[in-house]
C-alpha atoms as a PDB file:
ATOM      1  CA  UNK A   1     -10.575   6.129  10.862  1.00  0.00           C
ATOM      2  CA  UNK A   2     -10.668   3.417  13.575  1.00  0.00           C
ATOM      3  CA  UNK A   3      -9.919  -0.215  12.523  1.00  0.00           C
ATOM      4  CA  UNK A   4      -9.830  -3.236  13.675  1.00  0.00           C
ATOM      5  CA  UNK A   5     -11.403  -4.983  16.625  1.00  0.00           C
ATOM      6  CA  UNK A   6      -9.374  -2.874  19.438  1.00  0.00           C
ATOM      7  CA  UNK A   7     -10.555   0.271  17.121  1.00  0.00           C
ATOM      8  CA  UNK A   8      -7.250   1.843  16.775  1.00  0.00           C
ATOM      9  CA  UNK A   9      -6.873   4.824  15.137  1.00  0.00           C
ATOM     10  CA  UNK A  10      -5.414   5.238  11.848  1.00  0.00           C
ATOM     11  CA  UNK A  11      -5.071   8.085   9.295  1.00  0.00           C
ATOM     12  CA  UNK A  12      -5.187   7.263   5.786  1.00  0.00           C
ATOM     13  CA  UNK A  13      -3.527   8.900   3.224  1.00  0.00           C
ATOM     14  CA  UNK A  14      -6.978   8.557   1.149  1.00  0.00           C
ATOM     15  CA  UNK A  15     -10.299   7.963   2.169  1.00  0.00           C
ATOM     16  CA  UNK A  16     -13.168   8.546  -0.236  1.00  0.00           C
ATOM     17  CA  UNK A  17     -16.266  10.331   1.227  1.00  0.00           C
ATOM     18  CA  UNK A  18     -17.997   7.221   1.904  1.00  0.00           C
ATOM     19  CA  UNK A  19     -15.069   5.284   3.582  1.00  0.00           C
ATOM     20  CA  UNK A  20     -15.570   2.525   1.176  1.00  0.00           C
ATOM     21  CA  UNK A  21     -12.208   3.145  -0.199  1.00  0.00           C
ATOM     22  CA  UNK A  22      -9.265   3.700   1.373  1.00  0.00           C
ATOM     23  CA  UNK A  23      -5.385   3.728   0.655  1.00  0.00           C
ATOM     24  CA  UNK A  24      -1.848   4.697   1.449  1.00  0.00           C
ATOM     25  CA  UNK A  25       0.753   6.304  -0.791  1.00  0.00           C
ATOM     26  CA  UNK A  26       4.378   5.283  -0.331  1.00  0.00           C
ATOM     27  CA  UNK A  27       6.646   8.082  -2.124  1.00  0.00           C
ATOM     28  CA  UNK A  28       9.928   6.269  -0.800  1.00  0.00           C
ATOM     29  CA  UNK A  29      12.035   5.522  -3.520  1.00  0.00           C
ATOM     30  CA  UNK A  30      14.281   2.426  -3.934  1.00  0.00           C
ATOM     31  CA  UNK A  31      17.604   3.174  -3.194  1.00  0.00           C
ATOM     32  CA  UNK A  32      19.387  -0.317  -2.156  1.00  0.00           C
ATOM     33  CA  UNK A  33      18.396  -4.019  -1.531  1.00  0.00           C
ATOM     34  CA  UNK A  34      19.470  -3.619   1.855  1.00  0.00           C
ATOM     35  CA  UNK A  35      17.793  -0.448   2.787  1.00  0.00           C
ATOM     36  CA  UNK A  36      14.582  -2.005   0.764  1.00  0.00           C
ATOM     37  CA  UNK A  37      14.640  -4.892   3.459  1.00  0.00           C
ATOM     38  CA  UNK A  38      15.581  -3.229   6.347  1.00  0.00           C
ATOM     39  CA  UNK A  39      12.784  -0.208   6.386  1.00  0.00           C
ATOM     40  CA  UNK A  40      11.054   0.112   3.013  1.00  0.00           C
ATOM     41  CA  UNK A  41       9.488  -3.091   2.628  1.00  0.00           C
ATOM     42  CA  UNK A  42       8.609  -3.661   6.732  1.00  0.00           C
ATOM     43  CA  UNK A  43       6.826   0.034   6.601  1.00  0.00           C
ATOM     44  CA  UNK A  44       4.755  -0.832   3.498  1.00  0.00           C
ATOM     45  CA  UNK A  45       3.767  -4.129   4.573  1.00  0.00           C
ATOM     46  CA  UNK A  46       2.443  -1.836   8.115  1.00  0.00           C
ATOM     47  CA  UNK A  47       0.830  -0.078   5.814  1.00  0.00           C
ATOM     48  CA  UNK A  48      -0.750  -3.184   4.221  1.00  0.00           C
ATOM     49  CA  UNK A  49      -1.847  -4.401   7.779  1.00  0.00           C
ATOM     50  CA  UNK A  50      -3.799  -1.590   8.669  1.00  0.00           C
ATOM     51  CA  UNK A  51      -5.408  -1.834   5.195  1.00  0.00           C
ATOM     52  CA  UNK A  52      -6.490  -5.280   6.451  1.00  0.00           C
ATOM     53  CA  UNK A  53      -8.099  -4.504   8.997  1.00  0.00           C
ATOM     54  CA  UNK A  54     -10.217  -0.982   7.701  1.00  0.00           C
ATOM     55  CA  UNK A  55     -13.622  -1.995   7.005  1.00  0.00           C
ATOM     56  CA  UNK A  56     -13.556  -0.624   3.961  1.00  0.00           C
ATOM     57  CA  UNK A  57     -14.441  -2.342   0.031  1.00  0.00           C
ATOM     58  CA  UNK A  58     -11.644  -1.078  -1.586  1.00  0.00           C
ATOM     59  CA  UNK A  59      -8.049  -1.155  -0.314  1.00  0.00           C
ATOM     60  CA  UNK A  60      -5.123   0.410  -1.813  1.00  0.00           C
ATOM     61  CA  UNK A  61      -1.430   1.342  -1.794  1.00  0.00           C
ATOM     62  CA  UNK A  62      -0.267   3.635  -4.102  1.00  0.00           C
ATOM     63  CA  UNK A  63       4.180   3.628  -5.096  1.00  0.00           C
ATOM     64  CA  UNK A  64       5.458   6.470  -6.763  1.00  0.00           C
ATOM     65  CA  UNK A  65       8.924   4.631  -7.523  1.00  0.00           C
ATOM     66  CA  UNK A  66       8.645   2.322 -10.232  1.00  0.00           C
ATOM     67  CA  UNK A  67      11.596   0.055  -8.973  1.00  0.00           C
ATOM     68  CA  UNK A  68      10.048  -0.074  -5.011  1.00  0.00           C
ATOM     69  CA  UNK A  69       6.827  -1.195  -6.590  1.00  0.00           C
ATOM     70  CA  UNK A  70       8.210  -4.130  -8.646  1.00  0.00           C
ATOM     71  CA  UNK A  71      10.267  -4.743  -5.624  1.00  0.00           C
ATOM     72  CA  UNK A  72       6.886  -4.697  -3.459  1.00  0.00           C
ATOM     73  CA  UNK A  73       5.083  -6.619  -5.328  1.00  0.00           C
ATOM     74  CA  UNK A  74       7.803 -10.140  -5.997  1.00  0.00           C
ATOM     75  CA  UNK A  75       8.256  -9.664  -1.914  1.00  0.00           C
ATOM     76  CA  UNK A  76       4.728  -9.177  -0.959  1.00  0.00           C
ATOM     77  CA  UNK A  77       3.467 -12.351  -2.740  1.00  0.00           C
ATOM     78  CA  UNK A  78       1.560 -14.558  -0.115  1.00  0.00           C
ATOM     79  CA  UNK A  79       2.416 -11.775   2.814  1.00  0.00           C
ATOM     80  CA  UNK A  80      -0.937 -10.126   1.910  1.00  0.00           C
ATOM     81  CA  UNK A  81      -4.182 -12.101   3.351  1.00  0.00           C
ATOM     82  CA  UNK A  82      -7.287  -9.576   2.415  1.00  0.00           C
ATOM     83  CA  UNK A  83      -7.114  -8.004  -1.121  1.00  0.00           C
ATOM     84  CA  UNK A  84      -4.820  -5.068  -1.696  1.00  0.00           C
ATOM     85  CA  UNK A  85      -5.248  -3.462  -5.169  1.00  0.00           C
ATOM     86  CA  UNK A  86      -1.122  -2.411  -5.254  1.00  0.00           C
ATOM     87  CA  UNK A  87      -0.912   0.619  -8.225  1.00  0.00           C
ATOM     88  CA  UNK A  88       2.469   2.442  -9.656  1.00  0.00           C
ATOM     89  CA  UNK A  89       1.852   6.021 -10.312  1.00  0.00           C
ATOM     90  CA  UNK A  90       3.744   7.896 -12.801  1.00  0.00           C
ATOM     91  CA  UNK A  91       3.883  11.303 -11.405  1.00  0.00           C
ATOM     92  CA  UNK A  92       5.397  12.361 -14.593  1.00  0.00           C
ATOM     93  CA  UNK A  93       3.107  11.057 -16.662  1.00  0.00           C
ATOM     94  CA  UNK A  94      -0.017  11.654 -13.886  1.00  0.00           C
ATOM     95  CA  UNK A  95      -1.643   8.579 -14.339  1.00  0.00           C
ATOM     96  CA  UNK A  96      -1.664   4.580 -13.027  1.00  0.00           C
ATOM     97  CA  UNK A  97       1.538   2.434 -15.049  1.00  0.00           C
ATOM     98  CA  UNK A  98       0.876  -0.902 -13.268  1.00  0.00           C
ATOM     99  CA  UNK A  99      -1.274  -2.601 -11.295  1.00  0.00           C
ATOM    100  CA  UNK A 100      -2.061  -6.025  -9.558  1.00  0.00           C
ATOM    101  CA  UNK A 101      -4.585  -7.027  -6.542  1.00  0.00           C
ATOM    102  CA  UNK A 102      -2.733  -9.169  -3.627  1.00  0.00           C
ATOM    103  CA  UNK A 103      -3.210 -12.075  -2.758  1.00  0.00           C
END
């Protein structure tokens, strides 16, 4: 999908037919505080920015790791300028735990 007004290209991890929808899945788990600052959190918050700028109605990023997405979410308050629906997906379970919108 290209985004933004340059028109990069970007591949999604999910794109509904339509490309109203779009998202990214983050399967990194939280290991440390320091490895959380250093690399997890920058990469997600990428992730966020490219969310921003699909033209898209629906934006989403999807944690697998229960801790990174708490983690996310206290960190990401006020980082986040266009709404971001953030989820936590039990993969044991199969189904959505938790969820907020950003900002």
């Amino acid at each position: 999908m290209r985004i933004g007004p340059r028109k990069i290209l970007h591949e999604f991890d999910l794109v509904s037919e339509d490309g109203k929808v779009v998202g990214e899945v983050k399967t990194d788990k939280y290991k440390s505080l320091r490895t959380f600052h250093s690399t997890r959190f920058p990469r997600a918050m990428l992730d966020c920015r490219y969310l921003e700028l699909a033209d898209a109605e629906e934006r989403l990023i999807v944690f697998t790791d229960q801790k990174f997405y708490e983690a996310f979410v206290k960190k990401a308050q006020g980082l986040v300028m266009k709404p971001i629906t953030v989820l936590y997906v039990s993969l044991n379970k199969r189904r959505v735990e938790k969820r907020i919108t950003l900002p």
